[in-house]
C-alpha atoms as a PDB file:
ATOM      1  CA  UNK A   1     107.833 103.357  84.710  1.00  0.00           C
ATOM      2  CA  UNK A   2     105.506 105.717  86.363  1.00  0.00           C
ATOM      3  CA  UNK A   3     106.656 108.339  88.966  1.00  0.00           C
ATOM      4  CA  UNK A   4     105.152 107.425  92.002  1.00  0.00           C
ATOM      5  CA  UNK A   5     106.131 109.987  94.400  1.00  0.00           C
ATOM      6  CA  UNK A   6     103.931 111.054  97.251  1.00  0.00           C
ATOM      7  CA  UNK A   7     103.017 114.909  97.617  1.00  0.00           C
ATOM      8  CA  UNK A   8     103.545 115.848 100.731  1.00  0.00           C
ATOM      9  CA  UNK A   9     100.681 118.364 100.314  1.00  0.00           C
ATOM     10  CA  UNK A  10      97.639 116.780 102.643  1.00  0.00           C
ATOM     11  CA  UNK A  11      99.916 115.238 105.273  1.00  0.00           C
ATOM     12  CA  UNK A  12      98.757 115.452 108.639  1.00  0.00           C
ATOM     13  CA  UNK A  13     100.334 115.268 112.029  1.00  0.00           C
ATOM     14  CA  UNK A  14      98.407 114.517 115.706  1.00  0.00           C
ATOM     15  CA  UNK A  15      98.992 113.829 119.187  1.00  0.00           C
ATOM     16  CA  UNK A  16      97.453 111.406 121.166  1.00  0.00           C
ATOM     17  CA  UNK A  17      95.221 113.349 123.806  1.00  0.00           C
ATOM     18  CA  UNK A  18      92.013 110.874 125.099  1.00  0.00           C
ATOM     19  CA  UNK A  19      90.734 107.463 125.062  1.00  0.00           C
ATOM     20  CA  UNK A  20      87.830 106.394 123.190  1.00  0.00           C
ATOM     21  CA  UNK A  21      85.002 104.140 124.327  1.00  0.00           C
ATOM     22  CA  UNK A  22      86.370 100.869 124.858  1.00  0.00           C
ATOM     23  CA  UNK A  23      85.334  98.035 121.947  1.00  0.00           C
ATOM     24  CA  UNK A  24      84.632  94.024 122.776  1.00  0.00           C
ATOM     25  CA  UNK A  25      86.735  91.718 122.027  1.00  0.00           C
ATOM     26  CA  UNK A  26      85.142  88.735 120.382  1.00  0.00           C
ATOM     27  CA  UNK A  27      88.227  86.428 119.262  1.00  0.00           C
ATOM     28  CA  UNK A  28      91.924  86.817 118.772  1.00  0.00           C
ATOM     29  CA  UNK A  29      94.009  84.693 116.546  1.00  0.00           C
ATOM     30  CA  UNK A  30      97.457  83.106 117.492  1.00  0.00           C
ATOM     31  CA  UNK A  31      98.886  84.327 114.399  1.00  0.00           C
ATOM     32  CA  UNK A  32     101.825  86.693 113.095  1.00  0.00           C
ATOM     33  CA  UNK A  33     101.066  89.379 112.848  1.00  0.00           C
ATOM     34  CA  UNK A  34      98.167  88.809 115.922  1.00  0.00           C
ATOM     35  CA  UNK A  35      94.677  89.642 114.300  1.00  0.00           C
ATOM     36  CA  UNK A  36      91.702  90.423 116.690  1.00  0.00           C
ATOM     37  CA  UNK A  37      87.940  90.378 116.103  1.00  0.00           C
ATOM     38  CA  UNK A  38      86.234  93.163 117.816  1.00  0.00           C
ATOM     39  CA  UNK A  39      82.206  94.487 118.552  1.00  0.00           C
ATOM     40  CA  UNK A  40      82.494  97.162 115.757  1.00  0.00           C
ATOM     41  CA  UNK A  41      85.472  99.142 113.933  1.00  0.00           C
ATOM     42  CA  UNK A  42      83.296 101.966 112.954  1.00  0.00           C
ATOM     43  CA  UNK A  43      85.936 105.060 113.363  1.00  0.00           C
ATOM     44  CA  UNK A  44      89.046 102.915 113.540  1.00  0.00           C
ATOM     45  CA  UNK A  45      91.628 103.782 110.670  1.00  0.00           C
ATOM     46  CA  UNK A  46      94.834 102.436 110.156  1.00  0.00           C
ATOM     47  CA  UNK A  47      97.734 103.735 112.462  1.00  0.00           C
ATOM     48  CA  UNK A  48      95.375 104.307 115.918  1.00  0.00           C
ATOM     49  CA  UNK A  49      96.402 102.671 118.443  1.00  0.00           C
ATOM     50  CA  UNK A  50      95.059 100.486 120.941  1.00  0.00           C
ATOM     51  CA  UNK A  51      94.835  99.557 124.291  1.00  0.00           C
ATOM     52  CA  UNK A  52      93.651  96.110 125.884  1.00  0.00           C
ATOM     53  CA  UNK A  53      92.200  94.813 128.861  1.00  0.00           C
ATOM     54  CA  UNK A  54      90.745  91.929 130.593  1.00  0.00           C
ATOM     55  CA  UNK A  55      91.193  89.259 128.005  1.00  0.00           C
ATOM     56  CA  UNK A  56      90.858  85.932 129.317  1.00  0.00           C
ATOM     57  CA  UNK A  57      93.191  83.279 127.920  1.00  0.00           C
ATOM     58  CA  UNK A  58      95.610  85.295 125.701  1.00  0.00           C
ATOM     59  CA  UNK A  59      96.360  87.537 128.829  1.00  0.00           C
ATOM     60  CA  UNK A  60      99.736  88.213 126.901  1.00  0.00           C
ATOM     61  CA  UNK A  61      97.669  90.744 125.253  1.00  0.00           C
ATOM     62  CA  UNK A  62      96.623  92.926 128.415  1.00  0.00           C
ATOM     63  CA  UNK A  63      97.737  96.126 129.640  1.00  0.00           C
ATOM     64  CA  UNK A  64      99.497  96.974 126.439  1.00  0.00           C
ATOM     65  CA  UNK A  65      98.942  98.946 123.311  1.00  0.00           C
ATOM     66  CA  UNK A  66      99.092  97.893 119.901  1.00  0.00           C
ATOM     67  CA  UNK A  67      98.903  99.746 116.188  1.00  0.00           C
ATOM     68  CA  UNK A  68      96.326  98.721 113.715  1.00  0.00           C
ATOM     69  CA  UNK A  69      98.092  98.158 110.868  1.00  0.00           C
ATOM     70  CA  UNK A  70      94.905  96.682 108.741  1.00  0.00           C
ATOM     71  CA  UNK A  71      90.955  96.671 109.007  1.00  0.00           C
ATOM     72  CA  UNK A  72      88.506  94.502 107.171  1.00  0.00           C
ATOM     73  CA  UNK A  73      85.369  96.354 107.451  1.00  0.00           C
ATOM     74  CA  UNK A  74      83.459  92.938 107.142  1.00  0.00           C
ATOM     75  CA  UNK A  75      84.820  90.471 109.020  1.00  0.00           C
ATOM     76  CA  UNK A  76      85.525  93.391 111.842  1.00  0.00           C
ATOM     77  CA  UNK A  77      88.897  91.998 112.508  1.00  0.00           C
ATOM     78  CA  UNK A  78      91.928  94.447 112.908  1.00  0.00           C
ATOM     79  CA  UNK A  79      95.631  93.326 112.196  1.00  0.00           C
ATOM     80  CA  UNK A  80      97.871  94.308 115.015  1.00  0.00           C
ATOM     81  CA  UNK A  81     101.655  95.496 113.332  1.00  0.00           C
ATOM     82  CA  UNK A  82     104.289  93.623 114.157  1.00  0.00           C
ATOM     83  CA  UNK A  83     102.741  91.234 117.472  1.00  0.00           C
ATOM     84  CA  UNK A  84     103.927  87.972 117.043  1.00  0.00           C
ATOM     85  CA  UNK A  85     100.978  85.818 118.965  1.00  0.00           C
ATOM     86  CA  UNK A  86     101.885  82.570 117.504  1.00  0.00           C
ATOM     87  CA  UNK A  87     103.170  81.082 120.725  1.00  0.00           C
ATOM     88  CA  UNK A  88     100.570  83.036 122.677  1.00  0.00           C
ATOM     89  CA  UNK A  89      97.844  81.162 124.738  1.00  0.00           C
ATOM     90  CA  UNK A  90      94.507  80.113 123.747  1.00  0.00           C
ATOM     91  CA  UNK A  91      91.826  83.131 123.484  1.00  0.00           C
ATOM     92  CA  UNK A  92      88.983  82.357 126.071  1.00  0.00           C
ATOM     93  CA  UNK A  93      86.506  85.092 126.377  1.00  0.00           C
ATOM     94  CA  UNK A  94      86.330  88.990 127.091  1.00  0.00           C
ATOM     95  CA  UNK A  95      88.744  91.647 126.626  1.00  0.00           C
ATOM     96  CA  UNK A  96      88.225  95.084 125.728  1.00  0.00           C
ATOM     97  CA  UNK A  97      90.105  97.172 123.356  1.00  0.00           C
ATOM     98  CA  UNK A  98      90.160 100.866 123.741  1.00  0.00           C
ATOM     99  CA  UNK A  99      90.929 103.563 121.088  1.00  0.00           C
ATOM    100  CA  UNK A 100      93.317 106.329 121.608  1.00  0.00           C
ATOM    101  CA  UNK A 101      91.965 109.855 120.573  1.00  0.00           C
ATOM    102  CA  UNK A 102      93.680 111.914 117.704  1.00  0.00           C
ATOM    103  CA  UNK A 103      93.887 115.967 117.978  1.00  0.00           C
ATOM    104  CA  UNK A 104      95.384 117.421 114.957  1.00  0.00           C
ATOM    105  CA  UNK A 105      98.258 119.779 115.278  1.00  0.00           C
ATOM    106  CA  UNK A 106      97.414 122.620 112.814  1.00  0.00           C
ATOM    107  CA  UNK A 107      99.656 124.899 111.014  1.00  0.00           C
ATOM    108  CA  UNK A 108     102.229 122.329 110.418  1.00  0.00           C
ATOM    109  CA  UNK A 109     104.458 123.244 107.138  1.00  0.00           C
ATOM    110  CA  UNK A 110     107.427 120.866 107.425  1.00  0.00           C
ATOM    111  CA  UNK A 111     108.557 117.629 109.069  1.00  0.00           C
ATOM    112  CA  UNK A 112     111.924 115.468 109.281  1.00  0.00           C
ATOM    113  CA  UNK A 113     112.747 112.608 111.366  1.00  0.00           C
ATOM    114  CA  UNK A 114     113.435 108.994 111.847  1.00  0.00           C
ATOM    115  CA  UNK A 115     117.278 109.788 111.734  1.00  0.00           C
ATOM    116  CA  UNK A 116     117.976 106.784 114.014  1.00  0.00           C
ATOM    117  CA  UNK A 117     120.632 104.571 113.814  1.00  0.00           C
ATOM    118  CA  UNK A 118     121.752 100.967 115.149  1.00  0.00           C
ATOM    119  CA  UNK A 119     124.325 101.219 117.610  1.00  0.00           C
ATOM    120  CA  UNK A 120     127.895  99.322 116.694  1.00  0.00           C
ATOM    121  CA  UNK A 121     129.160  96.439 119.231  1.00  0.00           C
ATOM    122  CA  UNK A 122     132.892  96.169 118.567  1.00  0.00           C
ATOM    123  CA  UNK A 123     134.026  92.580 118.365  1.00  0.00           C
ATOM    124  CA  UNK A 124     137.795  93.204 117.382  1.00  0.00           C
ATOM    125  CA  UNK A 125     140.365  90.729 119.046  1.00  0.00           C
ATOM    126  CA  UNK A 126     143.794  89.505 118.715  1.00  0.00           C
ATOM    127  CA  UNK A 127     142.772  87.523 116.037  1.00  0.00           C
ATOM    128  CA  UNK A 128     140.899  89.588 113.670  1.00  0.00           C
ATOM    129  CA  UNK A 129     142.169  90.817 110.619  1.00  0.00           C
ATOM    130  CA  UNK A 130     140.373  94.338 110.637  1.00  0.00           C
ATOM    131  CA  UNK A 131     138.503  96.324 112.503  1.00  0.00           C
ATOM    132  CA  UNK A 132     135.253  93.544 113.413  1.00  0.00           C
ATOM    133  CA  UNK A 133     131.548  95.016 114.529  1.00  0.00           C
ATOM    134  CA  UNK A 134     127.920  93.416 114.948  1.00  0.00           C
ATOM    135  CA  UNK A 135     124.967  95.902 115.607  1.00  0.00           C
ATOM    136  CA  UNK A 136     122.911  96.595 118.617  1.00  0.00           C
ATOM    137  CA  UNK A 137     119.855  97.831 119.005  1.00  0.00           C
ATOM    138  CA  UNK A 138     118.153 100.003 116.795  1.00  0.00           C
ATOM    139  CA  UNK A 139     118.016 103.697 117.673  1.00  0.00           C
ATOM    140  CA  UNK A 140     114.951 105.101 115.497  1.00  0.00           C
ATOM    141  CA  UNK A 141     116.209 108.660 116.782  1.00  0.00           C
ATOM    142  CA  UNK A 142     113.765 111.758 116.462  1.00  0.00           C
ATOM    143  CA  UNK A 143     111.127 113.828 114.756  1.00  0.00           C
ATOM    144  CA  UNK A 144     110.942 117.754 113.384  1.00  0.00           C
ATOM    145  CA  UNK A 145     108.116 119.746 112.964  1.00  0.00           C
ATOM    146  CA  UNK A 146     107.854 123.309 111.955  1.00  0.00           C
ATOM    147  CA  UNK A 147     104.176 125.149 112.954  1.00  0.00           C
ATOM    148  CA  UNK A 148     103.139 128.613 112.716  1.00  0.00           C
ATOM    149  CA  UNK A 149     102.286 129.736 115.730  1.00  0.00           C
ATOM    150  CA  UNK A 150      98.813 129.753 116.756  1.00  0.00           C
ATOM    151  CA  UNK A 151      98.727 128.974 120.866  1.00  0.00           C
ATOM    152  CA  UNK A 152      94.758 128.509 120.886  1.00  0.00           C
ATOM    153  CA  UNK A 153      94.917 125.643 118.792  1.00  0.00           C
ATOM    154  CA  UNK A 154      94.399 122.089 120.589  1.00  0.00           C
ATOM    155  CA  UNK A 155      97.072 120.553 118.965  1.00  0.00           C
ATOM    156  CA  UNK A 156      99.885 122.830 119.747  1.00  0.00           C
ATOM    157  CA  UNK A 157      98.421 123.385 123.439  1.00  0.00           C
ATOM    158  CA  UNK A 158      98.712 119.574 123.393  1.00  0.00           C
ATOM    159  CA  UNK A 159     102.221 119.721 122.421  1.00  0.00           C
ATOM    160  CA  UNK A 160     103.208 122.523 125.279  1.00  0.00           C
ATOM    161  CA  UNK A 161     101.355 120.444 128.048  1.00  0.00           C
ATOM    162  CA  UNK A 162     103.191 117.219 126.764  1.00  0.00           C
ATOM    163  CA  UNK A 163     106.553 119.039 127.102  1.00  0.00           C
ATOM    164  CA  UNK A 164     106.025 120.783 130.283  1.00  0.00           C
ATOM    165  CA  UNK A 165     104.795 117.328 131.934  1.00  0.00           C
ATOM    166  CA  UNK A 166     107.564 115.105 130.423  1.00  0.00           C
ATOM    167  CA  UNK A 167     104.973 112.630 129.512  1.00  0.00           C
ATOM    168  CA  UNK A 168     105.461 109.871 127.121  1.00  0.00           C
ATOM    169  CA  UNK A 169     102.668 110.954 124.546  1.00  0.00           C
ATOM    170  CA  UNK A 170     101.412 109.050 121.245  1.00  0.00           C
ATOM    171  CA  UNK A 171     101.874 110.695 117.641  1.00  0.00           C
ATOM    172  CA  UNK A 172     100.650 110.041 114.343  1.00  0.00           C
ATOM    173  CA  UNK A 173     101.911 110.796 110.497  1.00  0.00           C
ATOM    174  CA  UNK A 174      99.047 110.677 107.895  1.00  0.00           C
ATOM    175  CA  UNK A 175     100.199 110.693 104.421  1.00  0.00           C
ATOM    176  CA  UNK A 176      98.452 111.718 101.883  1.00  0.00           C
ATOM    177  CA  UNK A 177      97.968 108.259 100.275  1.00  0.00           C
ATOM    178  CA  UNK A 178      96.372 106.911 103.538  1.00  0.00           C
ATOM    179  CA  UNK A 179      99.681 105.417 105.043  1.00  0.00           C
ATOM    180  CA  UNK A 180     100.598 106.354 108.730  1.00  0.00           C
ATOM    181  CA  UNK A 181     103.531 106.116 110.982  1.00  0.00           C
ATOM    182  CA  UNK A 182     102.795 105.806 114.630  1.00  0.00           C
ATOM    183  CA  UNK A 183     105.484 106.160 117.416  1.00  0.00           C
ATOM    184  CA  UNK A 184     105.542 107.449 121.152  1.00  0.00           C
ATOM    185  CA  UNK A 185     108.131 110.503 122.020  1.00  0.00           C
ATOM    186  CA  UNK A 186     108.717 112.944 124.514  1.00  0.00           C
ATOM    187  CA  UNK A 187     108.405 116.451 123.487  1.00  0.00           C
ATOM    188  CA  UNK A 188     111.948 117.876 124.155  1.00  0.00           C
ATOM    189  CA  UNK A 189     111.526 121.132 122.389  1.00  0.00           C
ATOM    190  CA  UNK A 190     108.880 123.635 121.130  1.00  0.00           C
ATOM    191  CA  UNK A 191     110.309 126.906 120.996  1.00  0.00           C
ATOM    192  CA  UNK A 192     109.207 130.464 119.116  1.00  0.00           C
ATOM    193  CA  UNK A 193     110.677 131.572 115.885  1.00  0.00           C
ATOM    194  CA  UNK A 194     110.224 135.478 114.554  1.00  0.00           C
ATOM    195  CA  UNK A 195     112.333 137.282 112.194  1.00  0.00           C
ATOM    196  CA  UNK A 196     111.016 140.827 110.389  1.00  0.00           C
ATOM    197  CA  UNK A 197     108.296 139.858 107.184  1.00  0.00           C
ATOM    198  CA  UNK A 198     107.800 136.816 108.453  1.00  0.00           C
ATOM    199  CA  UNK A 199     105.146 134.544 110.245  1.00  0.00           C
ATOM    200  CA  UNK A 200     106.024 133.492 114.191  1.00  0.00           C
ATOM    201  CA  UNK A 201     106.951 129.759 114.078  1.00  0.00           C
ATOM    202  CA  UNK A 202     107.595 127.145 116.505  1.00  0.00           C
ATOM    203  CA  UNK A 203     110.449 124.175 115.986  1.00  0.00           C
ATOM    204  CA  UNK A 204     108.908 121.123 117.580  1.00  0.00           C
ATOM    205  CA  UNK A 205     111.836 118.275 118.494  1.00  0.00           C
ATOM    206  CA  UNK A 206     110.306 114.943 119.478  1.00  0.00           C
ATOM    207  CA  UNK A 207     112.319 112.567 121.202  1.00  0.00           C
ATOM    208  CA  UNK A 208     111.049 108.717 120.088  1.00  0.00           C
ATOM    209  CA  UNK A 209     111.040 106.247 122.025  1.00  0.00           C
ATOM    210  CA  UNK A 210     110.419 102.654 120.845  1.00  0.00           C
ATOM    211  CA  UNK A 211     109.832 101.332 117.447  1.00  0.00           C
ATOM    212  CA  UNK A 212     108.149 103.339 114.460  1.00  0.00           C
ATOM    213  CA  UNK A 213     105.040 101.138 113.769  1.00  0.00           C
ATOM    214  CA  UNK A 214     103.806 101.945 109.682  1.00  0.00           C
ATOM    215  CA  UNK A 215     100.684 101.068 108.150  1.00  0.00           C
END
């Protein structure tokens, strides 16, 4: 069997700082996962995430934000992860969707995360035998990274404005193989590291919040 291990050599990490220009919406399909036909995808990649407005008919769809999970270049129709629109209502007309912006945080040498767990609901009662659970809701917990310093780069300025203004901010992995895992956290940490023969770093602790959408 061949290995098929991912290097993590190439892997990327960014932080969601603007919105793009806003794309038509042409048609939307009541399916699982939702798939939407839009003006152009020219610049779209799998993992961005978007934000729609003013659709008339399947208003489920406004005022929320959605990961692109797939793209077909042709068609111009992008799969939405995980949105279940089969019992939404009837596309219409209109509706914008508009891109979030990417800036790269550079000098990034390690991550870790997605330690999350389900909570446990005990069920024990007079009756039961042993000890009886079911789960609750899943905790997906938080993300590491570990940068070298550099405090006039965009990325890491990002990060320090996202932490001092306790903003819920979007992120984005980028493996080397093209897949991506998008999630919204809070920064909670990003302090200095120095010790003698050795480069300053920063240890970057990002509180998630909501699910971990991969594509």
């Amino acid at each position: 069997m061949s290995n098929t291990a991912i290097s993590a050599q190439g892997t990327t990490v960014s932080i969601g700082t603007t919105t793009g220009s806003a794309l038509t919406i042409t048609a939307v399909a009541q399916t699982y996962p939702c798939r939407v036909t839009l003006s152009a995808v020219t610049g779209l990649n799998k993992g961005d995430v978007l934000t729609i407005a003013a659709v008339v008919g399947t208003t489920q769809l406004n005022g929320n934000s959605y990961v692109v999970q797939y793209i077909e270049p042709t068609t111009k129709i992008v799969t939405l992860a995980g949105l279940d629109a089969t019992g939404f209502t009837t596309y219409v007309s209109g509706g914008t969707a508009t891109p979030v912006q990417w800036t790269k945080i550079s000098n990034v040498k390690s991550f870790s995360g997605f330690d999350g767990a389900a909570s446990e609901i005990d069920r024990t009662n007079f009756d039961s035998t042993a000890k009886e659970f079911i789960l609750g809701l899943f905790d997906p917990g938080q993300f590491t990274i570990e940068v070298d310093q550099d405090n006039s780069d965009s990325g890491q300025i990002a990060l320090m404005t996202a932490q001092v203004t306790s903003l819920l901010k979007n992120f984005k992995l980028q493996l080397p193989n093209g897949n991506t895992a998008t999630f919204t956290a809070y920064v909670k940490k990003f302090n200095s590291l120095g010790a003698v023969d050795q480069a300053i770093r920063r240890s970057l602790d990002l509180r998630i919040s909501g699910p971990v959408s991969w594509a």
